[in-house]
Protein backbone atom coordinates (compact mmCIF):
# COMPACT_ATOMS: atom_id res chain seq x y z
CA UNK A 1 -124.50 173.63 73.00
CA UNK A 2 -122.50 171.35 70.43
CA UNK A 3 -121.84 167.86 72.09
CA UNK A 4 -118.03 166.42 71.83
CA UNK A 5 -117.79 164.09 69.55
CA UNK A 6 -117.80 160.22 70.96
CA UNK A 7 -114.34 158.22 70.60
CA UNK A 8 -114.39 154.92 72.14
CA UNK A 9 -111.18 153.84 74.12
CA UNK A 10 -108.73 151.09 73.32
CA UNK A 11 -111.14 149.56 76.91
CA UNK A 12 -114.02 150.27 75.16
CA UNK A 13 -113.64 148.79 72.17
CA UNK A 14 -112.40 145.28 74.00
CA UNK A 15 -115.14 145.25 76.38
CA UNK A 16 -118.24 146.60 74.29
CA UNK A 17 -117.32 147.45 70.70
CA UNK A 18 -115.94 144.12 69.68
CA UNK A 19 -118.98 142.17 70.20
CA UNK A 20 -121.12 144.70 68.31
CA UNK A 21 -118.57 144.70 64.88
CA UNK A 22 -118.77 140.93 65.11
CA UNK A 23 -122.63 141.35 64.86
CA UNK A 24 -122.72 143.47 62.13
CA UNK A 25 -120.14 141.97 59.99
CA UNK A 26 -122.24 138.21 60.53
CA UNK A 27 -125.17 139.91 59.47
CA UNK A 28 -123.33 141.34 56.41
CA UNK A 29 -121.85 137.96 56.12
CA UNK A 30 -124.64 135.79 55.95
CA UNK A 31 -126.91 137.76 53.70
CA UNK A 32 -128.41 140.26 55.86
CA UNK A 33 -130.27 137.08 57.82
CA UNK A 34 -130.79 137.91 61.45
CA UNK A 35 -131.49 133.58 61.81
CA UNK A 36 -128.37 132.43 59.92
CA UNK A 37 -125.97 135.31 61.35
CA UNK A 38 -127.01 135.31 64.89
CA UNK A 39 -126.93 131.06 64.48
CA UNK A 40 -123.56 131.47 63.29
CA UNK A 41 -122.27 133.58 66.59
CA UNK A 42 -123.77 131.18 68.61
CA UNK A 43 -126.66 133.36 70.13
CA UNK A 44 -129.99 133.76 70.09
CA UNK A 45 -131.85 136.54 67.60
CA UNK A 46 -132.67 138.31 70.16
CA UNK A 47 -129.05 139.17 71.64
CA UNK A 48 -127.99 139.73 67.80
CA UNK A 49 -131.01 142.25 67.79
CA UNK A 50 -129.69 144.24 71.14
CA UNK A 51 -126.30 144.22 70.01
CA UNK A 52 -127.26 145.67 66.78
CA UNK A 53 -129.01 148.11 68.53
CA UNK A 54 -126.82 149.33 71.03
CA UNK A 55 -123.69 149.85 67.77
CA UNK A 56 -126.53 152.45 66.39
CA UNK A 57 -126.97 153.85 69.44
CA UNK A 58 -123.01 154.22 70.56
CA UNK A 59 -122.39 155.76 67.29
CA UNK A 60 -125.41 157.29 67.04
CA UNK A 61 -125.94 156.45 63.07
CA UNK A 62 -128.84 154.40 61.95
CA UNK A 63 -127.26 151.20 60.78
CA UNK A 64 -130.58 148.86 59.72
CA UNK A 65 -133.94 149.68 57.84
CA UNK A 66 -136.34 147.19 59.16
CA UNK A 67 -139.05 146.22 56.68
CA UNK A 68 -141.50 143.92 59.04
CA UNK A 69 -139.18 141.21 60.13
CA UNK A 70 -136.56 141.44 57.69
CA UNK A 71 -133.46 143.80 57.96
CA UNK A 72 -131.56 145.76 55.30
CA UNK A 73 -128.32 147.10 56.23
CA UNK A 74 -127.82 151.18 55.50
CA UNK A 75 -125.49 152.97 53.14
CA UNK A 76 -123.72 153.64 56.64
CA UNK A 77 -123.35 150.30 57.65
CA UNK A 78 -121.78 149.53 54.55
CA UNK A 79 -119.45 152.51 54.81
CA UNK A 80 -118.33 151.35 58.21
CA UNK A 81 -118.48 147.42 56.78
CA UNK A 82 -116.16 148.11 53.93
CA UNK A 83 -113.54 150.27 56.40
CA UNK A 84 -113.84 147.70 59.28
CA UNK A 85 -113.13 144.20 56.94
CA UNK A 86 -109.36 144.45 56.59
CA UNK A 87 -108.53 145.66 60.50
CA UNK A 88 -110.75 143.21 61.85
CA UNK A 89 -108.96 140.42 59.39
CA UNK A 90 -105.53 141.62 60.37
CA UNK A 91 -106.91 140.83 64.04
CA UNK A 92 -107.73 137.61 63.46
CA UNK A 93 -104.60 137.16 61.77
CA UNK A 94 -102.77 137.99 64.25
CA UNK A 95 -104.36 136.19 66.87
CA UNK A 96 -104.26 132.79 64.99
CA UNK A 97 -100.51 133.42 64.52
CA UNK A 98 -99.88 133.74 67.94
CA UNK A 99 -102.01 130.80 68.82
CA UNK A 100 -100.45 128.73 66.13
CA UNK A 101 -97.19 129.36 68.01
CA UNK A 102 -95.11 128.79 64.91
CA UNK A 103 -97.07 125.95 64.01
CA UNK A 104 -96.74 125.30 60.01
CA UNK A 105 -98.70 122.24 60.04
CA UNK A 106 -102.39 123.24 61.42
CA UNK A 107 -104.65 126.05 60.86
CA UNK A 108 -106.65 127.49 58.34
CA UNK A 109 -105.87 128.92 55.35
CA UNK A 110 -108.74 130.63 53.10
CA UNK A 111 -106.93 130.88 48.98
CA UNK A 112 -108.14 131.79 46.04
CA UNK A 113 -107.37 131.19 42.75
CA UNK A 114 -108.63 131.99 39.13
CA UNK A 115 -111.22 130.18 37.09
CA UNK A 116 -109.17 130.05 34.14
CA UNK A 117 -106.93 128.00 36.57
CA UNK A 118 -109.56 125.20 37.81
CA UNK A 119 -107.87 122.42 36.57
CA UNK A 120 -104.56 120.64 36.04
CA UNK A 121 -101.64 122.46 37.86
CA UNK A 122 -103.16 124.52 40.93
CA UNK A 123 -105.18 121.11 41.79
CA UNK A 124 -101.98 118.99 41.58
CA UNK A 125 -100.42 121.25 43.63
CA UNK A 126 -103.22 121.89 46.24
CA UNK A 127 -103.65 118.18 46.67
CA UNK A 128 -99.67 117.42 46.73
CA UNK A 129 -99.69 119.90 49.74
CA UNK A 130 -102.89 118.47 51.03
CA UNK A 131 -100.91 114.98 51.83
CA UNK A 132 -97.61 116.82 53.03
CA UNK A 133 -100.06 118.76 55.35
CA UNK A 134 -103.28 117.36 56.30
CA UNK A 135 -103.82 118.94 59.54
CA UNK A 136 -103.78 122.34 57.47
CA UNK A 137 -107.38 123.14 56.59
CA UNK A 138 -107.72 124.62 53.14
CA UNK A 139 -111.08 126.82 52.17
CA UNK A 140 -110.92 127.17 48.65
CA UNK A 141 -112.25 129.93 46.66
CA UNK A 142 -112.68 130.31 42.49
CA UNK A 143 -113.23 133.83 41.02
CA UNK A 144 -112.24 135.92 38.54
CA UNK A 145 -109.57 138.49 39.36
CA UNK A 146 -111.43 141.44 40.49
CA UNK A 147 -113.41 139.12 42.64
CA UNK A 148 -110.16 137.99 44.19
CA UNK A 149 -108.09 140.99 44.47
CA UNK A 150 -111.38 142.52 46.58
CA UNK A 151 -111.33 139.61 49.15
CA UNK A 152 -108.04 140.17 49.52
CA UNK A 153 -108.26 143.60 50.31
CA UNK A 154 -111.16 142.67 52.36
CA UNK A 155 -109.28 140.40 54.54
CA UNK A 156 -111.78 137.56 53.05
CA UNK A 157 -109.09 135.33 51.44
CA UNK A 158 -105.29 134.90 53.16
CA UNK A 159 -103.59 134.09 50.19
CA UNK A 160 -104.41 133.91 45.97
CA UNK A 161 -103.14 133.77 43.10
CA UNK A 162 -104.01 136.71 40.77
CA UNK A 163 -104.37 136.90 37.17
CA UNK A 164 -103.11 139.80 36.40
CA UNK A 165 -101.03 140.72 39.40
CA UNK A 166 -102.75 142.52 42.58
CA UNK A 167 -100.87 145.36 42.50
CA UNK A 168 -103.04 146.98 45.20
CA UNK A 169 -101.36 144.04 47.67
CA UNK A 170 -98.09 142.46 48.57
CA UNK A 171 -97.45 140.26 46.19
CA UNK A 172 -94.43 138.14 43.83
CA UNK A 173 -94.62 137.22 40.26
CA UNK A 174 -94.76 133.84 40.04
CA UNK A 175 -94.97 133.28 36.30
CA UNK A 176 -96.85 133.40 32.91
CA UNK A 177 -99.96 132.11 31.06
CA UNK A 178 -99.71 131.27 27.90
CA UNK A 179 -103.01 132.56 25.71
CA UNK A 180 -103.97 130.53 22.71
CA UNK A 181 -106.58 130.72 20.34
CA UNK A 182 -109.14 127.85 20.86
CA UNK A 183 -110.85 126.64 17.99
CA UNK A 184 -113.04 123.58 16.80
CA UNK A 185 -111.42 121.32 15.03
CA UNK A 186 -113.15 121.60 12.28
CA UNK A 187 -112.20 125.03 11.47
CA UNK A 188 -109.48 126.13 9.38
CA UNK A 189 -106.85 127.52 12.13
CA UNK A 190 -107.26 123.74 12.96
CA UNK A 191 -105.11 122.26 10.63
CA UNK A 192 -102.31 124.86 11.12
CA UNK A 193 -99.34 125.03 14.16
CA UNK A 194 -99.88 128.89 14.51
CA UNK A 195 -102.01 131.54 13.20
CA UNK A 196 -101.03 135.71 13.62
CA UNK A 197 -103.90 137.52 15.13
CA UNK A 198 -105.17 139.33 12.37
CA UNK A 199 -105.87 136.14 10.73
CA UNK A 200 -109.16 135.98 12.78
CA UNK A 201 -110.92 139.56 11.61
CA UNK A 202 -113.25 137.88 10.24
CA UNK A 203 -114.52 135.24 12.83
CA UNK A 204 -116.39 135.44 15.57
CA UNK A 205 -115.34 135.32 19.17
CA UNK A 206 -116.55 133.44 22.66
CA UNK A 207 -115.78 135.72 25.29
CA UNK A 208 -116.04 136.77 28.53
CA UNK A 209 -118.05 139.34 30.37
CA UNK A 210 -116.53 142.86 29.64
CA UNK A 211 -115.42 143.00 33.88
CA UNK A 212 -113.56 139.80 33.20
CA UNK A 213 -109.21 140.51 32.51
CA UNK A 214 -109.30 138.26 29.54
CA UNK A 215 -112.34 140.14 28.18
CA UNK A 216 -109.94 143.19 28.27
CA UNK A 217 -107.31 141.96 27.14
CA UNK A 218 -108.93 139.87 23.47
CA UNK A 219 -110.20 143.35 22.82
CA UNK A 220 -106.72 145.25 23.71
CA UNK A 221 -104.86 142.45 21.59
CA UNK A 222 -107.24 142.60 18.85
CA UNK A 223 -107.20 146.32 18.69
CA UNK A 224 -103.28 146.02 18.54
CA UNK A 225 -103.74 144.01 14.95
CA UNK A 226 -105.97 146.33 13.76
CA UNK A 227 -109.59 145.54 14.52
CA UNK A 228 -112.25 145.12 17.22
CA UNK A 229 -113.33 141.32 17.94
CA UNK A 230 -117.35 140.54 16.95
CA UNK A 231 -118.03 138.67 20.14
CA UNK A 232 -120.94 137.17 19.76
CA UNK A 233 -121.10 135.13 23.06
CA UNK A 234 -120.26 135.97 26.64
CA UNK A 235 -120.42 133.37 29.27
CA UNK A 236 -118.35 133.30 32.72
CA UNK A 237 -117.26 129.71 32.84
CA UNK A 238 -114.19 128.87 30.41
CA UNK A 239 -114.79 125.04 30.45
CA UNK A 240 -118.19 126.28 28.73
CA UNK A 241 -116.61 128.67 26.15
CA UNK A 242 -114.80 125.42 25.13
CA UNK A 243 -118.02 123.54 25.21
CA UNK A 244 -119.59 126.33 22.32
CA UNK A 245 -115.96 126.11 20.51
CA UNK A 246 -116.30 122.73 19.85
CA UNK A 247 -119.94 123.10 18.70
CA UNK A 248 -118.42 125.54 16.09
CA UNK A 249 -120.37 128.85 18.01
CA UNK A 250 -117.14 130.95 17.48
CA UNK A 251 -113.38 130.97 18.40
CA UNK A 252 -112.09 132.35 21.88
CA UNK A 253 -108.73 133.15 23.00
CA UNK A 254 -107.86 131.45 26.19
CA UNK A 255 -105.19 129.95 28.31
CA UNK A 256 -103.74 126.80 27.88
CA UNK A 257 -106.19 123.70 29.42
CA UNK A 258 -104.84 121.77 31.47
CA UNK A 259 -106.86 118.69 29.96
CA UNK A 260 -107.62 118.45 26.65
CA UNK A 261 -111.50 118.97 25.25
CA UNK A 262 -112.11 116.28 23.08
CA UNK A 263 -113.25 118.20 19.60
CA UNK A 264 -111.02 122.03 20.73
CA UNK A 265 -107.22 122.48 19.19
CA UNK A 266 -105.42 124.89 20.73
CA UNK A 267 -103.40 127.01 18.45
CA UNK A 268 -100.24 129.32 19.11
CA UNK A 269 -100.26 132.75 18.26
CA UNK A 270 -97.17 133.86 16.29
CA UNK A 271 -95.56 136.52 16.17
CA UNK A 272 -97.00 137.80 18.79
CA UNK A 273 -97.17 135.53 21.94
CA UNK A 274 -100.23 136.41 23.73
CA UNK A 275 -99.52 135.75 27.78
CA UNK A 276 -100.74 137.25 31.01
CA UNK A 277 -98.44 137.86 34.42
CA UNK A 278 -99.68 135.36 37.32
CA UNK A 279 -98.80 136.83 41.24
CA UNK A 280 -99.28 135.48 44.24
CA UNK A 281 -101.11 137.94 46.89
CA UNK A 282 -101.01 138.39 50.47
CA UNK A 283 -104.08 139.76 52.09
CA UNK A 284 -101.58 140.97 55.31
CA UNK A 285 -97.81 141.22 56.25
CA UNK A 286 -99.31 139.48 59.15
CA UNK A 287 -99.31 136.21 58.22
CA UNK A 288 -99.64 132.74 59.72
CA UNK A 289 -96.72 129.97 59.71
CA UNK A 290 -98.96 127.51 57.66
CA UNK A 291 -99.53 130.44 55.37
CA UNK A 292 -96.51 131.10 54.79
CA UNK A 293 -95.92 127.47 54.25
CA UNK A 294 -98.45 127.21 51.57
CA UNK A 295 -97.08 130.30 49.76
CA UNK A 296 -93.25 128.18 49.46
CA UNK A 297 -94.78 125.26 48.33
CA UNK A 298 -96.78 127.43 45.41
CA UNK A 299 -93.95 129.23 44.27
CA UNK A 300 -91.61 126.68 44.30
CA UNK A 301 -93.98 123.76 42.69
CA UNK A 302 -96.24 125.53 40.57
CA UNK A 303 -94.98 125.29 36.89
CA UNK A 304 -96.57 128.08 35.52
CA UNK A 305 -94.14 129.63 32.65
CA UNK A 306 -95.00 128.81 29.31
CA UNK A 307 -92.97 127.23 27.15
CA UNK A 308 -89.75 129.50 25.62
């Protein structure tokens, strides 16, 4: 005899099934640490065990390999992890918004924005807002896009700015970056106002890791002059690429600084203007008064087009 198939009701879920998510995604959340997660929900390891316990048992799919007193969470828990992120988000969401009660100048906003944007404008404007708002409590995240554009879709970050755009989200273009090549300034390109791309078959390139946009896009610009870039160097962190530039390791086509490194000229790139498309993402349509808030003052005070 082939038993029905269990479906928990709207009831269900409020009473029993919401507690049991929570505990799963803390333990996801907090590295898979019964101490930390069940620490961080207020209750003791034992409670976070049961509740565990009774989720594998209502769905009746083993959810934790226990090695001694450690736990490692299944293929199935992260199945049901990675499909339960966003509704759960869009819960919270919504509750905070109706708590907020139209309230634009508390609550909590969690944005992200790109490393290749860690200093100068998206500071200013952060800490501009900061003083208009200071009852708004801003968690700050820095990534690089794919990073990003996966919290948002995880419901982990409310609102970021995306480099390229997240298509896979609501989102508005909000402007350009300008992509120069960086150079020591001892090198040639140096001494000049612009160099064309194919000028630089012969040097070698700082880059980023191959998952990194920028990475992408050297190669795809190189490729469109007629040759493949010897990158020599990868390294995540662009303040460091322009640490090895100015030690003469290679050249590395980046963004604009913000603040100048003493010992790195940036040069234009003529005829063709090298530039990437900048959005700013939504995680939700469901979104809080003080998020929206945030996402005005960005798009109205962040001067992000490059020069004509």
């Amino acid at each position: 005899m082939q038993m029905e198939k269990y479906h928990p009701n709207m009831h269900e879920w409020t009473r029993d099934f919401a507690p049991l998510l929570r505990a799963l995604t803390a333990l996801d959340a907090h590295g898979e640490s019964m101490t930390v997660a069940s620490e961080a929900l207020g209750v003791s390891q034992s409670s976070m065990s049961r509740r565990l316990h009774a989720l594998e048992e209502r769905l009746s799919v083993p959810l934790l390999v226990r090695e001694g007193r450690n736990v490692r969470l299944t293929p199935a828990a992260r199945s049901l992890l990675d499909d339960l992120r966003r509704p759960l988000a869009e819960v919270e969401r919504a509750l905070e918004r109706a708590a907020s009660d139209g309230d634009a100048e508390s609550g909590r906003i969690r944005f992200g924005f790109p490393l290749t944007m860690g200093s100068g404008d998206v500071p200013e404007v952060l800490a501009a807002f900061h003083h208009r708002n200071p009852h708004v409590h801003l968690q700050l995240k820095q990534a690089h896009g794919a990073e990003l554009i996966a919290d948002l879709r995880a419901g982990e970050l409310d609102l970021a700015i995306t480099i390229p755009p997240a298509d896979e989200t609501a989102h508005v273009l909000i402007g350009s970056q300008e992509i120069v090549v960086a150079t020591s300034e001892r090198h040639w390109a140096a001494q000049r106002d612009h160099v064309s791309l194919d000028e630089l078959v012969d040097e070698v390139f700082i880059a980023n890791p191959e998952n990194f946009h920028l990475r992408a896009a050297t190669v795809e610009w190189c490729a469109s002059v007629g040759f493949a870039p010897n990158i020599a160097v990868e390294i995540t962190e662009f303040a460091t690429i322009r640490e090895l530039v100015e030690r003469g390791l290679g050249v590395a086509l980046l963004p604009r600084a913000g603040r100048q490194t003493p010992g790195v000229v940036e040069v234009q790139v003529r005829p063709q203007r090298l530039q990437r498309d900048i959005g700013l993402a939504w995680a939700s349509t469901i979104r809080t008064p003080a998020v929206d808030r945030l996402s005005r003052f960005i798009e109205e005070n962040l001067p992000v087009r490059p020069p004509a």
